[in-house]
Every structure is written in C-alpha cells, then in structure tokens.
C-alpha atoms as a PDB file:
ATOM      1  CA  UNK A   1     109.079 116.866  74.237  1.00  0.00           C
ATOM      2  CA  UNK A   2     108.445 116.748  77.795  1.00  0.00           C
ATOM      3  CA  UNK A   3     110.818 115.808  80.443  1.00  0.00           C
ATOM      4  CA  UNK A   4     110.791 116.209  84.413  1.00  0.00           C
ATOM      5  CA  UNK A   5     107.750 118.241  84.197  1.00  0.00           C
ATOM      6  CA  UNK A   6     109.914 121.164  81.219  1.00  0.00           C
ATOM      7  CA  UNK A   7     108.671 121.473  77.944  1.00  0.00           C
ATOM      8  CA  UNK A   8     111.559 121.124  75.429  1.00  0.00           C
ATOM      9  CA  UNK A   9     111.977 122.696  72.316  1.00  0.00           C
ATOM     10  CA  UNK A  10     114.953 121.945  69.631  1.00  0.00           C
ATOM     11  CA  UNK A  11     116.456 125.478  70.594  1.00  0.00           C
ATOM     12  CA  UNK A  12     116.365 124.483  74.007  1.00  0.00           C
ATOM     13  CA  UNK A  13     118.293 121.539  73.377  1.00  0.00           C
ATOM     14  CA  UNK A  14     120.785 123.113  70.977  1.00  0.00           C
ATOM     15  CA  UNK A  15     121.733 125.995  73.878  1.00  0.00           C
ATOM     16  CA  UNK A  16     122.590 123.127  76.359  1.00  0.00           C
ATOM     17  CA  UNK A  17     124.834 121.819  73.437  1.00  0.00           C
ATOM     18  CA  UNK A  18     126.090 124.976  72.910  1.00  0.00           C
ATOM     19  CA  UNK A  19     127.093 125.467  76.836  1.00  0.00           C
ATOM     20  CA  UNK A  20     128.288 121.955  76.963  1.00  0.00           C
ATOM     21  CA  UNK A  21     130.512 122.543  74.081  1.00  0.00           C
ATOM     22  CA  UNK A  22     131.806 126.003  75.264  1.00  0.00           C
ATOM     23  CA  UNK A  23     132.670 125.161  79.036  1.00  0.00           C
ATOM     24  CA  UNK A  24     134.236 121.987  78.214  1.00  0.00           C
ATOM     25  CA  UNK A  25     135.635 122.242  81.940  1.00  0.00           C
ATOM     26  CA  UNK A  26     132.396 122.370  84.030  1.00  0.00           C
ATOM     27  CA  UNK A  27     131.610 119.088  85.503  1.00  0.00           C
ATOM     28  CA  UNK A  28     128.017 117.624  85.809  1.00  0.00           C
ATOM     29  CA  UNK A  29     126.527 119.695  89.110  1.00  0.00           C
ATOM     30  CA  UNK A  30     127.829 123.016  87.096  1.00  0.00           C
ATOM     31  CA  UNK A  31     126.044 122.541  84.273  1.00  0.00           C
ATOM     32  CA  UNK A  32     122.891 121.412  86.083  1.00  0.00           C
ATOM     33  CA  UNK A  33     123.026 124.227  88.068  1.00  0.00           C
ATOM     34  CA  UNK A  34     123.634 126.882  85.291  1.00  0.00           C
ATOM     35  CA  UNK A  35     120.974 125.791  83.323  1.00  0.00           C
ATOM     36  CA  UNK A  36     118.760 125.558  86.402  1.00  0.00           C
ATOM     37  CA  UNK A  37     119.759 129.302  86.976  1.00  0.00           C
ATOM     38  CA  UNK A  38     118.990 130.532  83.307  1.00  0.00           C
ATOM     39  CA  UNK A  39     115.679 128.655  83.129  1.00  0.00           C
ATOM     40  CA  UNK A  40     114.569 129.739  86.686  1.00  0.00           C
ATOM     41  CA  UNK A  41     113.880 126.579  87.621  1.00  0.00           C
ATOM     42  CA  UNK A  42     113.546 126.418  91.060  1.00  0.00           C
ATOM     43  CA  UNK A  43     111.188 124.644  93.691  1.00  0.00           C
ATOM     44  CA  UNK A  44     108.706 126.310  95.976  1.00  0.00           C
ATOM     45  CA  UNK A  45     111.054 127.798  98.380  1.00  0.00           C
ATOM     46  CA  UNK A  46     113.487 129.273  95.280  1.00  0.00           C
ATOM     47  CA  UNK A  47     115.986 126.508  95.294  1.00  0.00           C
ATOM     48  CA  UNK A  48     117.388 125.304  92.078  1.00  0.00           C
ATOM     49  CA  UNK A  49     116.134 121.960  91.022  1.00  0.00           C
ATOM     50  CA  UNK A  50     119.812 120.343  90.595  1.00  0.00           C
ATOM     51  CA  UNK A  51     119.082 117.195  90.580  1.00  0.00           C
ATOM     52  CA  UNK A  52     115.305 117.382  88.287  1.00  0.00           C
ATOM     53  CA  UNK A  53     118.002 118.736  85.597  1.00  0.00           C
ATOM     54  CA  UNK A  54     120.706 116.370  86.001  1.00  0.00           C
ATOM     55  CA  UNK A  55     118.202 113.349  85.456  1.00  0.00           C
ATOM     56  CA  UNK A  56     116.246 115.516  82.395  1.00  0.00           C
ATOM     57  CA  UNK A  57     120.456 115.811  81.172  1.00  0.00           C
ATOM     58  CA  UNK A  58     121.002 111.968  81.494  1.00  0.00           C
ATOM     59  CA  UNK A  59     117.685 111.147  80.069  1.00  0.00           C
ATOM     60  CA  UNK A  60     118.819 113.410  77.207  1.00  0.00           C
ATOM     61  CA  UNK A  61     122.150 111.793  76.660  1.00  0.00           C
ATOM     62  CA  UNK A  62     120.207 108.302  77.102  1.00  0.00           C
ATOM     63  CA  UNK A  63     117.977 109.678  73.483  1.00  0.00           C
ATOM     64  CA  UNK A  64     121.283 110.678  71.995  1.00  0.00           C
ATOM     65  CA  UNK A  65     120.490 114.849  71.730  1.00  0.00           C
ATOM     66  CA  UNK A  66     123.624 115.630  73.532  1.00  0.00           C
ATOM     67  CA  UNK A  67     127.209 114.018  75.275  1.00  0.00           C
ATOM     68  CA  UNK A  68     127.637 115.074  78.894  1.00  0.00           C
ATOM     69  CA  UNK A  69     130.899 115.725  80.261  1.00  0.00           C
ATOM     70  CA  UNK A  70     132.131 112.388  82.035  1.00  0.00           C
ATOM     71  CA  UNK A  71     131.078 111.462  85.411  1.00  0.00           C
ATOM     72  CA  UNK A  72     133.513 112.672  88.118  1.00  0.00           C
ATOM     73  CA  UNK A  73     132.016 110.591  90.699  1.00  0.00           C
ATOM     74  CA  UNK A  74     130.544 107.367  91.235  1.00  0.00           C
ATOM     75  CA  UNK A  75     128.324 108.376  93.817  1.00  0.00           C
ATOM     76  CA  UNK A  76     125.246 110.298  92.520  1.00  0.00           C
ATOM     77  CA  UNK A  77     123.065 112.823  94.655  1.00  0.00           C
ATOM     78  CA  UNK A  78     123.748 112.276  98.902  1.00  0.00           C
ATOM     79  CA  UNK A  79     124.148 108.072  97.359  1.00  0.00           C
ATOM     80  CA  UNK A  80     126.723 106.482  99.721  1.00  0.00           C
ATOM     81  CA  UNK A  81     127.427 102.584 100.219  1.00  0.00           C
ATOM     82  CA  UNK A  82     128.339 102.153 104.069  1.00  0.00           C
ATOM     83  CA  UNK A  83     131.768 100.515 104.706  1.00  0.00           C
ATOM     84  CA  UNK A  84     131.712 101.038 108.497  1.00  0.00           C
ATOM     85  CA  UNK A  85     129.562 100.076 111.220  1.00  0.00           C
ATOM     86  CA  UNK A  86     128.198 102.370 113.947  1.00  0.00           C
ATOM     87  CA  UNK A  87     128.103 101.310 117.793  1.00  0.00           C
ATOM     88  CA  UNK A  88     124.445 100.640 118.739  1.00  0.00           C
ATOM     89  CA  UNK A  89     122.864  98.382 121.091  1.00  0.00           C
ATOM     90  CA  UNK A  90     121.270  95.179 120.492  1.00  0.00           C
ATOM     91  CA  UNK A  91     119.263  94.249 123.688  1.00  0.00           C
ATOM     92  CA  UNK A  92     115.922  93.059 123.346  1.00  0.00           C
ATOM     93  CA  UNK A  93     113.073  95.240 123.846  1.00  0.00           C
ATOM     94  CA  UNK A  94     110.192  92.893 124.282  1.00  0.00           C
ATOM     95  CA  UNK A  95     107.289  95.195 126.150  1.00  0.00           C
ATOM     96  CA  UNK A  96     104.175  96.855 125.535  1.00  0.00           C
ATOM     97  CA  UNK A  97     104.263 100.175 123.346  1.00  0.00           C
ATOM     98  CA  UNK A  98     102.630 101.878 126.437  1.00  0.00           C
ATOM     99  CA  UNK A  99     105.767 101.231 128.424  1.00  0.00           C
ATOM    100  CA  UNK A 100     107.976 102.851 125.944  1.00  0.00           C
ATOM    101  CA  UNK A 101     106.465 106.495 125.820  1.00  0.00           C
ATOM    102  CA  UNK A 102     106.309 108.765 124.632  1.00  0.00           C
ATOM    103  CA  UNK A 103     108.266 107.867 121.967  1.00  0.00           C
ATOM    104  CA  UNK A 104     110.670 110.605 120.132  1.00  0.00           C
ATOM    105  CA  UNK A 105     110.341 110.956 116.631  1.00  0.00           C
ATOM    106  CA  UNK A 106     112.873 113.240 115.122  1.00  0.00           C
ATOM    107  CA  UNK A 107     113.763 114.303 111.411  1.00  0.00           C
ATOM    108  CA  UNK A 108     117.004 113.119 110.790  1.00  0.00           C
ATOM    109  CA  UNK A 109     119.536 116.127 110.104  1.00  0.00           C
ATOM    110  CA  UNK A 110     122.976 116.310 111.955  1.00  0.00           C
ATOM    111  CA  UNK A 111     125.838 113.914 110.951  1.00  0.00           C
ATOM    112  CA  UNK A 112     125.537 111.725 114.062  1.00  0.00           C
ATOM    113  CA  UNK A 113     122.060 110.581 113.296  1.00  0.00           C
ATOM    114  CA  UNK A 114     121.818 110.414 109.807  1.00  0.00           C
ATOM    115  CA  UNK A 115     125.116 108.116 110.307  1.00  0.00           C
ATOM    116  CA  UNK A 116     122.916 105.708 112.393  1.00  0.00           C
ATOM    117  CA  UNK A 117     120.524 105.920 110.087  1.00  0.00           C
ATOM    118  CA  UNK A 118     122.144 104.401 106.680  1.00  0.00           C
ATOM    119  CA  UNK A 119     123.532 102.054 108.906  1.00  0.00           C
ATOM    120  CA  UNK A 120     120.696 100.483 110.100  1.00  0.00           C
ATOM    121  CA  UNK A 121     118.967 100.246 106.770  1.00  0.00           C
ATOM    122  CA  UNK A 122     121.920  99.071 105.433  1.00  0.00           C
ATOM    123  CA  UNK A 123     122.177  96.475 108.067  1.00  0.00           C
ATOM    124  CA  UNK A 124     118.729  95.324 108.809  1.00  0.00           C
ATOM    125  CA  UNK A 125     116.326  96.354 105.686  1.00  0.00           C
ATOM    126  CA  UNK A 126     116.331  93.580 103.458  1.00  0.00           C
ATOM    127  CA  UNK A 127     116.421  96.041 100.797  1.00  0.00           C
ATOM    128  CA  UNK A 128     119.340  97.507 102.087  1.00  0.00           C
ATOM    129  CA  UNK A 129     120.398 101.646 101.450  1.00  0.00           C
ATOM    130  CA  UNK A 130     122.678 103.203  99.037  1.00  0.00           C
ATOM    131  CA  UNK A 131     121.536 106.472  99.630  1.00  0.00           C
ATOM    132  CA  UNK A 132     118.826 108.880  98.037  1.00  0.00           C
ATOM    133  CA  UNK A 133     118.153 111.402  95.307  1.00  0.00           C
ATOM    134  CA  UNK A 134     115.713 114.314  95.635  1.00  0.00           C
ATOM    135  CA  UNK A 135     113.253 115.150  98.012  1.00  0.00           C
ATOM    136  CA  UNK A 136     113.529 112.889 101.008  1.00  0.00           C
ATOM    137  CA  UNK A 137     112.605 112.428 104.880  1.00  0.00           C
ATOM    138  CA  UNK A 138     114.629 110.632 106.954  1.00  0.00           C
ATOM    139  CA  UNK A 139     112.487 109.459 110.232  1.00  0.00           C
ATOM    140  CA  UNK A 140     114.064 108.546 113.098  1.00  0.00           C
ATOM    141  CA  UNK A 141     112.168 106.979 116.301  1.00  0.00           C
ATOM    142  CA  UNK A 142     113.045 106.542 119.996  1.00  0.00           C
ATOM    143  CA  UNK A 143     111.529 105.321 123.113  1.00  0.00           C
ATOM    144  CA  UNK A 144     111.246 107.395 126.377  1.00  0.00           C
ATOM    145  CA  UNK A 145     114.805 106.176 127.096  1.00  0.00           C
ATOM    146  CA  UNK A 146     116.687 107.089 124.053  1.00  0.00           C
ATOM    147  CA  UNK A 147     116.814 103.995 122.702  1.00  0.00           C
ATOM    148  CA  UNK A 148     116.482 103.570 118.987  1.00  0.00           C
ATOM    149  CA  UNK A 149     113.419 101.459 117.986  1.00  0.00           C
ATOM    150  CA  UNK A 150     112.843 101.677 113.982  1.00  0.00           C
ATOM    151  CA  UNK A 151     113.403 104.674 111.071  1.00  0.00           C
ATOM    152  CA  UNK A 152     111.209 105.515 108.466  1.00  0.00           C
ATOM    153  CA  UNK A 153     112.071 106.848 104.562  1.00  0.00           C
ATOM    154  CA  UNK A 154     110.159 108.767 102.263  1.00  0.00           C
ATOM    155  CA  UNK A 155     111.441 110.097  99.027  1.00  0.00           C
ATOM    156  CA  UNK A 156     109.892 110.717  95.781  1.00  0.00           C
ATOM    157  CA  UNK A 157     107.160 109.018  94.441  1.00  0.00           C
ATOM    158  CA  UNK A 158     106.850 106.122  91.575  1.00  0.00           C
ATOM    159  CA  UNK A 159     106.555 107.980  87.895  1.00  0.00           C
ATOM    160  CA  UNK A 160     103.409 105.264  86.893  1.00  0.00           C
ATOM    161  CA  UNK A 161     101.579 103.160  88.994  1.00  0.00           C
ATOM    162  CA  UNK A 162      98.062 101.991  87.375  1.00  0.00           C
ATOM    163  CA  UNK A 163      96.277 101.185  90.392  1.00  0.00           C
ATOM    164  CA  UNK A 164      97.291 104.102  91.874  1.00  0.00           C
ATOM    165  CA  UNK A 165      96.729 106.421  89.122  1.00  0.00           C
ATOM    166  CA  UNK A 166      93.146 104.842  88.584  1.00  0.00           C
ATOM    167  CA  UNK A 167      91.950 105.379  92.027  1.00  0.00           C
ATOM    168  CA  UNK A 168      92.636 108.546  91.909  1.00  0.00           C
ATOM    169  CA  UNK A 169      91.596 109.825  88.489  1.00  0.00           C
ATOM    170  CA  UNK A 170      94.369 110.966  86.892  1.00  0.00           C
ATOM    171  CA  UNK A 171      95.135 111.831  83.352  1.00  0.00           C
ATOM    172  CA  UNK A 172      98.434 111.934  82.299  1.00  0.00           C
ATOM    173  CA  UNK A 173      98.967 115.502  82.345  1.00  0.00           C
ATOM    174  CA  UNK A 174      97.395 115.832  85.626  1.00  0.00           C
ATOM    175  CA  UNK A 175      99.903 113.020  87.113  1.00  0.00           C
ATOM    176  CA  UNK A 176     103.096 115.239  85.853  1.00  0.00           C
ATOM    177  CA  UNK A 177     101.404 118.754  87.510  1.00  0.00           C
ATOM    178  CA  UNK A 178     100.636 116.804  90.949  1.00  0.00           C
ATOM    179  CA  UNK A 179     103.481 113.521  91.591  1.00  0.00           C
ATOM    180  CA  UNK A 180     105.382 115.965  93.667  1.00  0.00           C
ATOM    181  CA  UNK A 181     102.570 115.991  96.167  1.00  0.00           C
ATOM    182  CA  UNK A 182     103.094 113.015  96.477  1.00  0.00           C
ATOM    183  CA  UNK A 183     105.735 111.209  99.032  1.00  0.00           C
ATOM    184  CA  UNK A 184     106.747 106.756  98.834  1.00  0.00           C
ATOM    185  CA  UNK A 185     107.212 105.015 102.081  1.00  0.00           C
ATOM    186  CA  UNK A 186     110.260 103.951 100.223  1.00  0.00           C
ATOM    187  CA  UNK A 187     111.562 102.187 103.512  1.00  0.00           C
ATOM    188  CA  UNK A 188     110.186 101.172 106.764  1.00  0.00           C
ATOM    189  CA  UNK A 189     112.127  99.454 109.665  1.00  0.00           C
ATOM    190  CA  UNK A 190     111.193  98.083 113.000  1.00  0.00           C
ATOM    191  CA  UNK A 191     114.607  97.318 114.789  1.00  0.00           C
ATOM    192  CA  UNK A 192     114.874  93.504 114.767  1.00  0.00           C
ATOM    193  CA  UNK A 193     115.199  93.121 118.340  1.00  0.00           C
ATOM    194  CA  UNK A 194     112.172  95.410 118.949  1.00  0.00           C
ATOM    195  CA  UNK A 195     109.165  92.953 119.619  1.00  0.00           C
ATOM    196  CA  UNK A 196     106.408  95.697 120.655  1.00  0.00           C
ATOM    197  CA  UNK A 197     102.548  95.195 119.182  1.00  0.00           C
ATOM    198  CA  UNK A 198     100.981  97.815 117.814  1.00  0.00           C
ATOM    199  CA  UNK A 199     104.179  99.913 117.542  1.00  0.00           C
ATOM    200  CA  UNK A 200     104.466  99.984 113.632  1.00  0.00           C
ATOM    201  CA  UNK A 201     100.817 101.127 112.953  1.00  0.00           C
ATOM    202  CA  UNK A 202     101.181 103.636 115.820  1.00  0.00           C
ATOM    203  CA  UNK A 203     104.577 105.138 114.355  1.00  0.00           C
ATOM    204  CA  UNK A 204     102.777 105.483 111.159  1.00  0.00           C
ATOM    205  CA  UNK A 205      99.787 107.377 112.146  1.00  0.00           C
ATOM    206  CA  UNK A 206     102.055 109.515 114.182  1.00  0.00           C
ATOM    207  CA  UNK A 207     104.248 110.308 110.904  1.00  0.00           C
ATOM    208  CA  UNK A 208     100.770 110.515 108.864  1.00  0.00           C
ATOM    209  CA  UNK A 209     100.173 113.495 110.574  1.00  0.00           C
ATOM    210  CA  UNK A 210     102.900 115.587 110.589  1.00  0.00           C
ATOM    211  CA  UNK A 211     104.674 114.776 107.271  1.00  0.00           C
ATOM    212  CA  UNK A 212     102.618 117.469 105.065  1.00  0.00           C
ATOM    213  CA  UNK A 213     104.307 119.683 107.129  1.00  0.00           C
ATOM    214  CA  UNK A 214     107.459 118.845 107.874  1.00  0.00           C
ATOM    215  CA  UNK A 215     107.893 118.601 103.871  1.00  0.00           C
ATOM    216  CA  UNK A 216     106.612 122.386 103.231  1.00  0.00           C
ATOM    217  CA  UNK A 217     109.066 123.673 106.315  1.00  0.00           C
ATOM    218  CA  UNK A 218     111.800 121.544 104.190  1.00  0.00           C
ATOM    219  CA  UNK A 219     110.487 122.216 100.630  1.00  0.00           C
ATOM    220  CA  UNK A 220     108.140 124.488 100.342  1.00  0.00           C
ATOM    221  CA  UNK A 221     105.305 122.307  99.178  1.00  0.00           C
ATOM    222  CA  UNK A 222     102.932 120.547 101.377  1.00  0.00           C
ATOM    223  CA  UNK A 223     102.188 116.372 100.730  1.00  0.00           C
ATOM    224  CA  UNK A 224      98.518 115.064 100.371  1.00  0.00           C
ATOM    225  CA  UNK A 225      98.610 111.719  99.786  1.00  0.00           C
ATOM    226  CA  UNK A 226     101.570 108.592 100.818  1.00  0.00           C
ATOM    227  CA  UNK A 227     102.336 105.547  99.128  1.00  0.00           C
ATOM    228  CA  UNK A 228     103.941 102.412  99.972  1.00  0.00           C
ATOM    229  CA  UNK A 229     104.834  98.961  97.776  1.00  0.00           C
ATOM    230  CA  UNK A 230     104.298  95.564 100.115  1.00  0.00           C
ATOM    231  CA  UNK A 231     105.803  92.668  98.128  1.00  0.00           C
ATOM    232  CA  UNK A 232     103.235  90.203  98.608  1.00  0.00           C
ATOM    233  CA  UNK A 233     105.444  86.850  99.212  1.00  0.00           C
ATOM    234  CA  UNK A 234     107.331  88.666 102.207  1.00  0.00           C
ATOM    235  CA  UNK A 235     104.623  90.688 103.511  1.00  0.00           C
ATOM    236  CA  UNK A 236     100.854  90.890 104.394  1.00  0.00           C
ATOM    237  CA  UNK A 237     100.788  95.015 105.151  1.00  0.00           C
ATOM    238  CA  UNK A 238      98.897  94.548 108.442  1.00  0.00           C
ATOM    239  CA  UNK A 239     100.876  97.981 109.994  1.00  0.00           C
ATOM    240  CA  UNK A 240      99.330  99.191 106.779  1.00  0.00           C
ATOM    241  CA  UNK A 241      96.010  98.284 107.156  1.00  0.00           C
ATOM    242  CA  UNK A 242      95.650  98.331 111.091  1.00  0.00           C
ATOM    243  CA  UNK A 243      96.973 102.447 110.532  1.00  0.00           C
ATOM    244  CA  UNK A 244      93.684 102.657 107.802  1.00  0.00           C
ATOM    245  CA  UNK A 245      96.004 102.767 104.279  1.00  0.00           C
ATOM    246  CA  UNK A 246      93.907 101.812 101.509  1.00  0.00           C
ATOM    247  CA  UNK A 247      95.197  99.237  99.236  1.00  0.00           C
ATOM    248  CA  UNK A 248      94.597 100.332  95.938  1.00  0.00           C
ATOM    249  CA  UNK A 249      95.792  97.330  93.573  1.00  0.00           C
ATOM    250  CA  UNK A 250      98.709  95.378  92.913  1.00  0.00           C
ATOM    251  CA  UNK A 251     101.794  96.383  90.608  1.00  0.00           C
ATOM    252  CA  UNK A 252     102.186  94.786  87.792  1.00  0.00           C
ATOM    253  CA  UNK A 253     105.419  93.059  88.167  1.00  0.00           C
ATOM    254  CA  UNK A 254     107.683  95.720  86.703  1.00  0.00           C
ATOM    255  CA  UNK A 255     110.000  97.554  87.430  1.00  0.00           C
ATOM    256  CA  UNK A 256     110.512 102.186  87.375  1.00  0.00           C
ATOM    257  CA  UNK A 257     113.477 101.583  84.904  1.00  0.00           C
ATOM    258  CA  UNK A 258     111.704  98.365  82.881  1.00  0.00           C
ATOM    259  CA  UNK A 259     111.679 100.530  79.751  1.00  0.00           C
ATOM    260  CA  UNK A 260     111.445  98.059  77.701  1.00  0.00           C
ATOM    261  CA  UNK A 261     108.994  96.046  79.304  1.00  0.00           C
ATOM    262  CA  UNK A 262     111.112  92.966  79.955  1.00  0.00           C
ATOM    263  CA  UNK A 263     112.191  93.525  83.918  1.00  0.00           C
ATOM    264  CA  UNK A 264     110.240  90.766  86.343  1.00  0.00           C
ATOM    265  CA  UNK A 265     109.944  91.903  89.563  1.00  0.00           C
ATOM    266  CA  UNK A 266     108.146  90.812  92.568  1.00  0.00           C
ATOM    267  CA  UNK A 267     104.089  91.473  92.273  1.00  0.00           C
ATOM    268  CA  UNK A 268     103.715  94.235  95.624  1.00  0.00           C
ATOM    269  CA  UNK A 269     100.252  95.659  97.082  1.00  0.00           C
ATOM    270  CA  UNK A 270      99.766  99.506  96.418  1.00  0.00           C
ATOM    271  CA  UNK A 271      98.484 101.033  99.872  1.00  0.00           C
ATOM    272  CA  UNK A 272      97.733 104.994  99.625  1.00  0.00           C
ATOM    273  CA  UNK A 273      96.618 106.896 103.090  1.00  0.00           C
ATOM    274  CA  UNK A 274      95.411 110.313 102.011  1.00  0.00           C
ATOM    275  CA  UNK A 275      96.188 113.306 104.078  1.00  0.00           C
ATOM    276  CA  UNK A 276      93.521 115.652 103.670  1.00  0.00           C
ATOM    277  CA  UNK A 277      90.102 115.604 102.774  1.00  0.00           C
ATOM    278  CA  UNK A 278      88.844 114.971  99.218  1.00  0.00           C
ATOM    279  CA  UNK A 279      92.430 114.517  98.299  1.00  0.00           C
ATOM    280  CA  UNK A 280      91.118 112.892  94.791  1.00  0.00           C
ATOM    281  CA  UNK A 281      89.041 116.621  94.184  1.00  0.00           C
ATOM    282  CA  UNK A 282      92.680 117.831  94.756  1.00  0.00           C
ATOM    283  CA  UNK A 283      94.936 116.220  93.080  1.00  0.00           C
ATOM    284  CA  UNK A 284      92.446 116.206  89.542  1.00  0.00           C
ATOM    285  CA  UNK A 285      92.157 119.890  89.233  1.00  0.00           C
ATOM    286  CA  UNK A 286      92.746 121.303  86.393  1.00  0.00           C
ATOM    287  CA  UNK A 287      95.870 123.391  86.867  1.00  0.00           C
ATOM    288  CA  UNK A 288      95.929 125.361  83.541  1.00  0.00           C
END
C-alpha cells in the first residue's frame, strides 16, 4: 500500500513491529525518527520527515497492522491551546493603506512574535488556532510604525479537492508526486480594528510573491501554486479576487477526515493563484 507518498510492503510493516516490540521504551518522536533515519527519508534540505512518519504510524495503527507505544503528550507537532493573553494595542486604525507604508512583513520566527501570533488567531480568527503540523509559514504584517495590522498562515495543502484537482489535470499519482508544491492559505486575518481598503488584496500579492522562496530557504522546495477555502455564508473572497485568485469550484461539503463520507461541513469556494508560468504543464509531468 501507499501511505504519505512510501510504498509499503508486508516486510516493511513487520520491521516497524519488530522495532516497536524490541524498544518497548522509545516514545512516539523516537520511533518516527529511527525509522525516518533507516529509510532515508528526508526532505529536500536532508531533514528527517518526523512528522510524514508519525501520521503514516497512526494511519497504520488506525488499519490495525501495528500498536504504537501510548501517547506521552496531548499536544501533537508545535499544537498549543493559548491560556494567556499577550499585551497589544487596540486603537483604531481607520486610514488609507498609502498612509501606512511601507508596511513590514516578516516571517514569524523568535518566541516574542510567534507568541503574538497564536494569540491573535486565537483571539480574533473565527476559526481560532491550536497550533500546526508540518510545513508551515507564519506571516506577520506591520505598518510603517510598528504597529501590528493582520498575520497570514500557510501550511500544508488539502489531500483531495475535486475542483482543484480538475483544473489542474491531475491523476492520482501525479497529485501524491506534486501536493507538496503546494501551500493552503489555511488562515488569514485583518486585525479587527484595522479598517484600511485595499490592504488585504495588497498583503496578498505582496506574500504571492515571495512565498516560493521563502519556503525553499525554509524547506528546500520551492511552492507553485496557493490555495485558499472561503466558506460561502461568511464570505464573498473579494481580497481574493481583487489580488487575481482564480476560483476554481466549490467543495463539496466534506470534510479532510470525513472518511466515511458522513461529515457536513460548510460548502467553501476553492480560489488557486498560481506562481509561475504554466504551473498546470508543471505540476502534470510525468515524474517517473
């Protein structure tokens, strides 16, 4: 079978068994990282891909091939509920976008910042933030004064979406050798007491083009093509559209873990923005 992108054979299986069963002591993160090791399974820039394995190990123990050792945590990945607030002001800024730059847009790394940012998703997204799991960039905007004015996430990108995968072309094969080329606008947030037109649409053709890179300093693998989800009752994607995203379809009211075909979920517009030119020619080559 195939799972996270690995081929799996029965002997494959029965060695993790085997390890499981003779290191009865290693927690989760060991294993995944010793098997990661063995296979040489690394990303572009020769880092082990810890937390590919761990989900290929749950999805495993979900089929019933193997038992993993029990959960030391319940936080999984850099996943963190905030319990405390962070000081930050709250004064209007009602002005023009030309007033407020040029605007600051930093990757969010040191402690400080990427405190601020959880916070404010958790405080002001309506979808809230309890953290992320694999590749991820954390976006964080200013104006000319230093004052925060929204934060942008992108992490990895949905496993199926039909609209999506038609406009492009893809075949299933193709989807598993490309999705990581792929990044989700999995949150976007405009301060609530930032009333500026024309300062979403900016911030995303600003981020449009310099995420590609960005993600290959980070990863080692450049992006060519973004997605986002718009739920259609709360939205109408107009920073979308007015930054040129294409809106491929609509979702078909399930959800990534609706195995079973049962989950409702709202109905939400799939926008893409390619990054480079004849992205579709890209992303349908044959690999192999």
């Amino acid at each position: 079978m195939k799972i996270q992108g690995r081929n799996l054979s029965q002997e494959d299986i029965d060695w993790i068994c085997r390890l499981i069963s003779e290191h009865s002591d290693w927690h989760r993160s060991r294993l995944s990282q010793e098997i990661c090791a063995a296979w040489n399974w690394v990303n572009a820039k020769g880092k082990l891909k810890d937390m590919a394995c761990r989900t290929m190990l749950l999805k495993l123990e979900r089929l019933g091939y193997l038992r993993l050792p029990a959960a030391r945590s319940v936080c999984v990945g850099n996943s963190v509920r905030i319990r405390k607030t962070v000081a930050h002001s709250t004064t209007d800024i009602v002005c023009s976008l030309r007033e407020l730059i040029p605007l600051q847009i930093d990757v969010v790394r040191d402690t400080e910042s990427s405190q601020l940012f959880k916070h404010f998703l958790s405080e002001y997204h309506y979808l809230g933030f309890n953290g992320t799991i694999g590749e991820t960039m954390k976006y964080m905007v200013y104006d000319r004064w230093q004052r925060p004015l929204a934060c942008l996430l992108f992490g990895s990108a949905a496993w199926k979406v039909s609209s999506r995968d038609v406009w492009i072309g893809w075949k299933p094969n193709l989807r598993e050798d490309y999705l990581s080329c792929i990044t989700n606008n999995m949150r976007f947030l405009v301060l609530p007491w930032v009333q500026v037109p024309h300062l979403a649409s900016h911030l995303l053709a600003r981020i449009a083009r310099r995420i590609s890179n960005d993600w290959l300093q980070k990863y080692g693998h450049p992006i060519y093509l973004l997605e986002t989800f718009v739920e259609q009752d709360r939205f109408r994607g107009t920073c979308y559209r007015a930054a040129n995203w294409i809106c491929a379809g609509q979702t078909q009211g399930r959800s990534r873990n609706d195995t079973d075909r049962i989950l409702q979920v709202p109905i939400k517009d799939v926008y893409l923005y390619p990054l480079i030119p004849d992205v579709r020619k890209v992303l349908t080559r044959e690999t192999s």
